[in-house]
Protein backbone atom coordinates (compact mmCIF):
# COMPACT_ATOMS: atom_id res chain seq x y z
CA UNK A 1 23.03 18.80 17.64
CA UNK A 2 20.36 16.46 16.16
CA UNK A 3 21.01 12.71 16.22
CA UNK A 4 20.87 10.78 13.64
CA UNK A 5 18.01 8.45 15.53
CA UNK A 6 15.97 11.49 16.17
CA UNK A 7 15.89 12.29 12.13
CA UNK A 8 12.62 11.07 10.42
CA UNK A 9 13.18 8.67 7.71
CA UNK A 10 12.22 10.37 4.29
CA UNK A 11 9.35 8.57 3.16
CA UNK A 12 8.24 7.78 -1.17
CA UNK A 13 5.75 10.72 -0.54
CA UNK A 14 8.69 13.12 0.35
CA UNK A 15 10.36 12.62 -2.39
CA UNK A 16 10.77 14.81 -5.31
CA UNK A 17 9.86 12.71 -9.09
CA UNK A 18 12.95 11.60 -10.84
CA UNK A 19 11.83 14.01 -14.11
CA UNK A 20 11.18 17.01 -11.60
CA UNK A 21 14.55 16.90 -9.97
CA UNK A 22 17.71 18.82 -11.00
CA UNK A 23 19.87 16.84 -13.86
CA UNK A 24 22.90 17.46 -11.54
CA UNK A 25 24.99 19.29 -9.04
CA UNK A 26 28.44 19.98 -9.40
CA UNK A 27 30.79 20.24 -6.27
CA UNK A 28 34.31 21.17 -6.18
CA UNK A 29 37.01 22.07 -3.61
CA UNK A 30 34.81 22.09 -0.45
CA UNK A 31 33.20 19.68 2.46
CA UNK A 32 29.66 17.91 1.67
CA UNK A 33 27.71 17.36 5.01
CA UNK A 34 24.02 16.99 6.10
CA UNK A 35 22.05 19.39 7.91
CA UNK A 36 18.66 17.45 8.46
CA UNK A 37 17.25 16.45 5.00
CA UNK A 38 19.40 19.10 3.15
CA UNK A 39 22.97 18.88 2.12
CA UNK A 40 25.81 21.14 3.06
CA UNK A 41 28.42 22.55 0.61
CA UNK A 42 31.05 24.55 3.09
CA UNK A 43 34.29 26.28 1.33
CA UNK A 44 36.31 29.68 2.13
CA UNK A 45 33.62 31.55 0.62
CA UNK A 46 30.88 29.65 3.21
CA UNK A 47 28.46 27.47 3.44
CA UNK A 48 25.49 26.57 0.90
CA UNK A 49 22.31 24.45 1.41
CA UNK A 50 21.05 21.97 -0.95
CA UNK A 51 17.71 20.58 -0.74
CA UNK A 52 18.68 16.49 -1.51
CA UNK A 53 15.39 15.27 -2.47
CA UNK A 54 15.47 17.93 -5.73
CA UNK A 55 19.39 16.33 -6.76
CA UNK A 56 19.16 13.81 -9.65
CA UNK A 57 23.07 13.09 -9.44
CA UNK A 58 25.52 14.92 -7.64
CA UNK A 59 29.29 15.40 -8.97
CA UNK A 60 32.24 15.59 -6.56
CA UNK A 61 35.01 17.10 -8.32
CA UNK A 62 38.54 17.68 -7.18
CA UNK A 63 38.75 19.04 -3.25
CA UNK A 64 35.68 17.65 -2.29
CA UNK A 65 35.18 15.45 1.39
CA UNK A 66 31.79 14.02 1.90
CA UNK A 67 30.87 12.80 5.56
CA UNK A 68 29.04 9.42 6.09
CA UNK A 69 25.41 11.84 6.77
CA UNK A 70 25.67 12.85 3.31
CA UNK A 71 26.07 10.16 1.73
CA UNK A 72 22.95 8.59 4.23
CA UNK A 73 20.47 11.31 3.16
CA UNK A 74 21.79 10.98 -1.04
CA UNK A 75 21.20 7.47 -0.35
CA UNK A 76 17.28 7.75 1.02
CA UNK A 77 16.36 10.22 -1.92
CA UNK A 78 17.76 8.05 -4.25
CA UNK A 79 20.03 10.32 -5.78
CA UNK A 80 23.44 9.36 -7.77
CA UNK A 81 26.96 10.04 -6.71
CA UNK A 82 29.76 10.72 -9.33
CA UNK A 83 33.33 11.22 -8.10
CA UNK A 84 34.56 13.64 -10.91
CA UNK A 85 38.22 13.84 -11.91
CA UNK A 86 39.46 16.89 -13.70
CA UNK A 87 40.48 14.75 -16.70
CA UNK A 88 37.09 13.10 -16.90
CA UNK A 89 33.01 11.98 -15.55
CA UNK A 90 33.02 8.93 -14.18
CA UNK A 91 29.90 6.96 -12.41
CA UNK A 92 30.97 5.24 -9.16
CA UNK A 93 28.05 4.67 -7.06
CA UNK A 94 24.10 5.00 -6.53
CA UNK A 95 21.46 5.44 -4.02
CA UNK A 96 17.78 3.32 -3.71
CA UNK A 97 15.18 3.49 -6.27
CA UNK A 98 12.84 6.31 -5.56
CA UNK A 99 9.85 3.55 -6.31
CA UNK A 100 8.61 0.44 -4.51
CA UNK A 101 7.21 -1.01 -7.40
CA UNK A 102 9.03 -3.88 -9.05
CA UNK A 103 6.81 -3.27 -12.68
CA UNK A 104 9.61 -1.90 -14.22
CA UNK A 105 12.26 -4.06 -13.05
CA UNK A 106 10.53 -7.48 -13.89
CA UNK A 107 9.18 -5.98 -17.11
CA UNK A 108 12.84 -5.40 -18.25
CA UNK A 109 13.88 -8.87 -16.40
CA UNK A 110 11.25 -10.74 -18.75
CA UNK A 111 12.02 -8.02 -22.25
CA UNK A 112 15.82 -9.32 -21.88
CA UNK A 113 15.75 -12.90 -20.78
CA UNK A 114 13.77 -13.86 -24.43
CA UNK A 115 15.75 -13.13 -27.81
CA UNK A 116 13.06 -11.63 -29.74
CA UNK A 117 11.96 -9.53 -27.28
CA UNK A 118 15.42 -7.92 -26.60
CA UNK A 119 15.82 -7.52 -30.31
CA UNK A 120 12.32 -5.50 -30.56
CA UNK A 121 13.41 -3.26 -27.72
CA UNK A 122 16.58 -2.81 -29.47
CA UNK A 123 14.93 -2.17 -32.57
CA UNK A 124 12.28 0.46 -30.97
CA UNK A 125 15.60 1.84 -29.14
CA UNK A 126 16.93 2.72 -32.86
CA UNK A 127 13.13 4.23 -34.14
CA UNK A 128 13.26 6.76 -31.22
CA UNK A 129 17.04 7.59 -31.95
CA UNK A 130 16.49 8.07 -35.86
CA UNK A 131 12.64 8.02 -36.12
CA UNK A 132 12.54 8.47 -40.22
CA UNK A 133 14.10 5.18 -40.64
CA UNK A 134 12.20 1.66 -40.03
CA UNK A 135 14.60 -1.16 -38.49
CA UNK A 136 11.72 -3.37 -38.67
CA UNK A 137 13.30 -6.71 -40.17
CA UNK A 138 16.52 -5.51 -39.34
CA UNK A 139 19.23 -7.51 -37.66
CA UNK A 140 21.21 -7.06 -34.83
CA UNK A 141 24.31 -6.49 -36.84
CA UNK A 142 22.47 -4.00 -39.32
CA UNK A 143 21.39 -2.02 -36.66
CA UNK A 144 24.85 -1.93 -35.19
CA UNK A 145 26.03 -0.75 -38.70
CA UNK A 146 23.59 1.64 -39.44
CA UNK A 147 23.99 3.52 -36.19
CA UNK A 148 26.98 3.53 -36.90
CA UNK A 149 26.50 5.37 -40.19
CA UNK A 150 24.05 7.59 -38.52
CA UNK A 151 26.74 8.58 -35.68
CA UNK A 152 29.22 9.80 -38.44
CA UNK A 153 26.93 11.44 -40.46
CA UNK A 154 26.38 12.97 -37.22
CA UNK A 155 29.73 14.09 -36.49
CA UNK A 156 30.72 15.12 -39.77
CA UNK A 157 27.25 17.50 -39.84
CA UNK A 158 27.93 19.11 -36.88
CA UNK A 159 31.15 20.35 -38.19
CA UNK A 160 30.19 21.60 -40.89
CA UNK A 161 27.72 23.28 -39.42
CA UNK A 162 29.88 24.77 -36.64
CA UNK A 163 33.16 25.01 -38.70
CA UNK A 164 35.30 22.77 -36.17
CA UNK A 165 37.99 20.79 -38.02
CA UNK A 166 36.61 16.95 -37.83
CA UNK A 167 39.57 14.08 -37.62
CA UNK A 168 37.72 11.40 -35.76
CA UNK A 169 36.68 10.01 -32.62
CA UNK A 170 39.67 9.91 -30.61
CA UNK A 171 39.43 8.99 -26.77
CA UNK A 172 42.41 7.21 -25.13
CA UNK A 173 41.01 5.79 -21.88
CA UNK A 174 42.76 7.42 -18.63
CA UNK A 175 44.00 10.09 -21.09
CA UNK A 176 41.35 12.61 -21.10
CA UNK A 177 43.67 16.10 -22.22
CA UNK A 178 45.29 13.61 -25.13
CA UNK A 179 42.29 14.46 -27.05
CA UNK A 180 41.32 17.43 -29.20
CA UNK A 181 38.97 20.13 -27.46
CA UNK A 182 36.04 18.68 -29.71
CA UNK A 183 37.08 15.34 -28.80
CA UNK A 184 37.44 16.45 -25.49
CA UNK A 185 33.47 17.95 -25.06
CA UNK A 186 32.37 14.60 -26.20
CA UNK A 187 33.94 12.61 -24.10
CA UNK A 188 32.95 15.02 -21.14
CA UNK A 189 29.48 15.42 -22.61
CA UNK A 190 28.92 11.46 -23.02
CA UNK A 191 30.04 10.83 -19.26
CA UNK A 192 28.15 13.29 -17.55
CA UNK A 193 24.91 11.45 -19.81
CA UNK A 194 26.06 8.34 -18.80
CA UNK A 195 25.92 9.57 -14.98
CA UNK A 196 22.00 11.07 -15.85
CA UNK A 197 21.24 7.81 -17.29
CA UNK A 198 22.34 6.20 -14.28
CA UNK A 199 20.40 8.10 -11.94
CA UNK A 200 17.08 7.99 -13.67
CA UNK A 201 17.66 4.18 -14.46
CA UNK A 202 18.29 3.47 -10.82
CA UNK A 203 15.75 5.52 -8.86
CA UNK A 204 13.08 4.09 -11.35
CA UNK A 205 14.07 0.35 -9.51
CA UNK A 206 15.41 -1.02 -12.93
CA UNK A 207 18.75 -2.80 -13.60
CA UNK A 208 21.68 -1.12 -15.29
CA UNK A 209 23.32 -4.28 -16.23
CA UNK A 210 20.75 -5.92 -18.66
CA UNK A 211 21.03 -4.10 -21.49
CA UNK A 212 19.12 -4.16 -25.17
CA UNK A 213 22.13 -3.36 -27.05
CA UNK A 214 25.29 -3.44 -25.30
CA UNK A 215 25.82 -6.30 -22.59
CA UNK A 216 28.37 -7.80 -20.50
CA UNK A 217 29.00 -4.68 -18.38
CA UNK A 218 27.46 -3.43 -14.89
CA UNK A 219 26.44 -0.70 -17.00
CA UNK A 220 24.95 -2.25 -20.25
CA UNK A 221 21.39 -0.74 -20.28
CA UNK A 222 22.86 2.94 -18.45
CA UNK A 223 24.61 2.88 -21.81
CA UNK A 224 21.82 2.20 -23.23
CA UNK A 225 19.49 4.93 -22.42
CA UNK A 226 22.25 7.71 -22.38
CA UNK A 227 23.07 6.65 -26.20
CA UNK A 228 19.01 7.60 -27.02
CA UNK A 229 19.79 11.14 -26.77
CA UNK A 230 23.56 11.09 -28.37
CA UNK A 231 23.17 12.54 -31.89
CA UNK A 232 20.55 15.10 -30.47
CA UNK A 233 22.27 16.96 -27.32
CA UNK A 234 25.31 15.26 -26.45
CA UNK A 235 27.20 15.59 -29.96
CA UNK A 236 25.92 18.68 -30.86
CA UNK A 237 26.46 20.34 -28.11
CA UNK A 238 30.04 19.42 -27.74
CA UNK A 239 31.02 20.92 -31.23
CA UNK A 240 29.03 23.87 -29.87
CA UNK A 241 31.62 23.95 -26.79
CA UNK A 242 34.56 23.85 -29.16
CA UNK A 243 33.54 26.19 -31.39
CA UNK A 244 33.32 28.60 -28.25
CA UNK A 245 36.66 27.52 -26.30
CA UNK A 246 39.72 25.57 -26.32
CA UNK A 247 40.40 26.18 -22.67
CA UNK A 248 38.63 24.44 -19.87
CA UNK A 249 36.54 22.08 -21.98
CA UNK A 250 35.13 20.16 -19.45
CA UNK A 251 33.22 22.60 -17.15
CA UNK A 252 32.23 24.21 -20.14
CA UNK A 253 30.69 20.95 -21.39
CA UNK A 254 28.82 20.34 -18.09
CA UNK A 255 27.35 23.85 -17.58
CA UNK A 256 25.81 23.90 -21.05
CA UNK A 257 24.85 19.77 -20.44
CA UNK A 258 23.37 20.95 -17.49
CA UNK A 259 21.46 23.98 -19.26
CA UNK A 260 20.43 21.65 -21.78
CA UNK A 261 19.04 19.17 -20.18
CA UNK A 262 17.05 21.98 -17.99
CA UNK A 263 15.64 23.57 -21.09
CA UNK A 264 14.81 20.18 -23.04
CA UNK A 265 13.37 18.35 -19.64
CA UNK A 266 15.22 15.50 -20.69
CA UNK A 267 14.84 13.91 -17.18
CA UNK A 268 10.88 13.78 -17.66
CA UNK A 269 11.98 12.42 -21.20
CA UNK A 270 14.01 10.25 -19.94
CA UNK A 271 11.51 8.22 -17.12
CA UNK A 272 9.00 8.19 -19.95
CA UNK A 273 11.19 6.40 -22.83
CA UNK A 274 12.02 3.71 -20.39
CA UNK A 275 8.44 3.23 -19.17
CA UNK A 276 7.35 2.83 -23.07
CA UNK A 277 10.40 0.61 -23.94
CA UNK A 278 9.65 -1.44 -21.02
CA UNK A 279 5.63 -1.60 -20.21
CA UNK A 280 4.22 -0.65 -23.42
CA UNK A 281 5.17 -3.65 -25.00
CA UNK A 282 3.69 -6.45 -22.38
CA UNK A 283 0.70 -3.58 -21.74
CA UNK A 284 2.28 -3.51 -17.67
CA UNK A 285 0.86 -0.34 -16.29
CA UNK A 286 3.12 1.10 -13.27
CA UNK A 287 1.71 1.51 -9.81
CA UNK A 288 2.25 4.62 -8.00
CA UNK A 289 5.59 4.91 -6.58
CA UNK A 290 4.28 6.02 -3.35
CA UNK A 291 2.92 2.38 -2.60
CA UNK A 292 4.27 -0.77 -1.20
CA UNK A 293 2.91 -3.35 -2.65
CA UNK A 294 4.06 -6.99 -1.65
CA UNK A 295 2.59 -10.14 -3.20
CA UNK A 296 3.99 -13.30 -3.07
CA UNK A 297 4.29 -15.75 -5.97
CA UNK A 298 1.84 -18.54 -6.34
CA UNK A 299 1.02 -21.32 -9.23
CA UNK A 300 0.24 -20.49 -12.41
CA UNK A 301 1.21 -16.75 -12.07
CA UNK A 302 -0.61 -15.91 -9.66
CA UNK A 303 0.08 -13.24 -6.80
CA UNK A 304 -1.45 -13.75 -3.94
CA UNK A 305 -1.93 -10.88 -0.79
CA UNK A 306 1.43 -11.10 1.57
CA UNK A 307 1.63 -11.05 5.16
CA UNK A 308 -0.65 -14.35 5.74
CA UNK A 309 0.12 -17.81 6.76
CA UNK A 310 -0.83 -20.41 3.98
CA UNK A 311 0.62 -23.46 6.29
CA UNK A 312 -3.72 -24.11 6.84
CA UNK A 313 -7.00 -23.77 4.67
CA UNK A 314 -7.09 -19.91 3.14
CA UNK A 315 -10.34 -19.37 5.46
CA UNK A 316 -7.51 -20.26 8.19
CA UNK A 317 -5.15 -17.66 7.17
CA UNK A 318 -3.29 -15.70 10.15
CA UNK A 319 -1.95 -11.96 9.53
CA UNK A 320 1.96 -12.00 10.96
C-alpha cells in the first residue's frame, strides 16, 4: 500500500478551477476513503471513485465514515465538506483556497473596513439581484426593506405560478419536517446554496466572515453571495419541488439544485460576481492562481521582492 510520504503533494496547476468543478457530491450510508488523489465511496453495492480535484463541496449524509486520507486530499483541492442531516444542509468545515493570491482577500479586507465602500458593494449586491431597480442613494435600511418587498413578491409569484398554497416563510431552527413541503424545499434549497457559496468563497482565498450586508457571523459574506441568486434558482425551484412531491423533499431539492446549478454554470457565475464586487471597484486585477507571489510590506505602500535581507544597503541584499 502507498504511504502517505510517498504521495505527491497536489500542486495550484493540478487543480481543477473553482467554476469548472462539480457544484456538489452527495454521499450517504457508506465509507469515504482515499485512493491516491481520488476519493473512495465503498457501500454493499461496492466501491466508487471520485476524482477530488473536480468536487466543489462534498455532502456526507446519514451512514457516512470518512477516514483522516480523505479528508487530507478534500483539504489540498480545496474542496468543502458538509455533514448533512436528514432534517437539514448544514456547512461545518472547509479546505485551502485553491489560489495563492491574496488580491481578493485584501480587496474585500479594504471594501469592508470603510463605510462607504461597504455600502456601495451592498448597493451593487442589490443591482445584480434586481437589476431594473437603481439603489443608488439608497440607504442601508431601504435596501433592507426593499429586498424585502422583492423576496415576497417573489414568493407570492411563484405560487401563483405553480399553484402551491402560499402561508409564509416558516422555518423553526432544529425542526426541519415542522415545516410545509414548500417551506421545506426552501429551507433545503437555501442550505445546500449556502454550502456552494461557501466553497467558491473559500477556495477563491476570501473571508466568509466580513460581509456587505449581513455581519456578526462566521458566515456573514457566505450569506452574502448565496442570497445573489435567491429569487432566481433557489425560490423558484423549491415551489417547483413542491408542486412535484410532498414526500422526500429534501433529496428532491438537492438533485434538481444540483441540476440547476449544472445547467446555469452558476459556479463560473459565481467566481466572477465576487471578482467584480471585489476588484472592479479599486481596478485590482487578479494574478493567476497558479503563482506564488510573496512581497513584503514597505513605506508608503510599497511591496518590495521577498526572500532578501534588508538589515544592509539594497546593493547588499542576501537571498535566504
Amino acid at each position: 500500500m502507498t504511504t502517505p510520504s510517498q504521495r505527491t503533494a497536489l500542486t495550484p496547476r493540478d487543480l481543477t478551477r473553482t467554476g469548472e468543478r462539480l457544484s456538489f457530491v452527495y454521499l450517504e450510508r457508506c465509507t469515504v476513503h482515499r485512493d491516491a488523489n481520488a476519493l473512495t465511496a465503498t457501500d454493499a453495492d461496492g466501491t466508487t471513485h471520485i476524482p477530488s480535484a473536480t468536487i466543489g463541496t462534498l455532502l456526507l449524509g446519514p451512514g457516512t465514515r470518512i477516514t483522516h486520507q480523505a479528508m487530507s486530499v478534500l483539504g489540498e483541492t480545496g474542496a468543502a465538506v458538509a455533514w448533512v442531516g436528514e432534517q437539514g444542509v448544514r456547512f461545518y468545515a472547509g479546505g485551502r483556497a485553491l489560489t495563492r493570491s491574496s488580491a481578493l482577500a485584501e480587496a474585500q479586507a479594504v471594501q469592508w473596513a470603510n463605510a462607504r465602500s461597504r455600502l456601495a458593494v451592498a448597493r451593487a449586491m442589490y443591482r445584480l439581484r434586481f437589476p431594473d431597480e437603481d439603489p443608488a442613494g439608497l440607504t442601508r435600511r431601504e435596501l433592507l426593506g426593499r429586498e424585502g418587498s422583492r423576496v415576497k413578491d417573489c414568493y407570492r409569484a411563484q405560487a401563483a405560478r405553480t399553484g402551491v398554497p402560499w402561508r409564509g416563510r416558516r422555518y423553526i431552527p432544529g425542526d426541519f419536517g415542522s415545516g410545509d413541503p414548500v417551506n421545506q424545499a426552501i429551507t433545503a434549497a437555501a442550505q445546500c446554496m449556502y454550502g456552494i457559496a461557501h466553497a467558491v468563497v473559500t477556495s477563491l482565498g476570501c473571508s466568509p466572515a466580513l460581509g456587505f450586508v449581513h455581519s456578526g457571523h462566521e458566515l456573514s459574506f457566505v450569506l452574502d453571495i448565496a442570497d445573489l441568486y435567491k429569487t432566481e434558482i433557489g425560490i423558484p425551484l423549491a415551489f417547483d419541488i413542491a408542486a412535484q412531491t410532498e414526500e422526500d423533499v429534501a433529496s428532491h431539492t438537492r438533485r434538481a439544485l444540483r441540476d440547476r446549478i449544472h445547467k446555469t454554470s452558476l459556479l463560473d457565475r459565481c467566481v466572477d460576481d465576487i471578482k467584480r464586487l471585489l476588484l472592479l471597484p479599486n481596478g485590482l486585477g487578479m494574478p493567476a492562481a497558479d503563482q506564488d507571489i510573496v512581497t513584503l510590506q514597505s513605506d508608503g505602500d510599497l511591496q518590495v521582492a521577498a526572500g532578501r535581507n534588508y538589515g544592509g544597503d539594497e546593493d547588499e541584499a542576501m537571498t535566504w
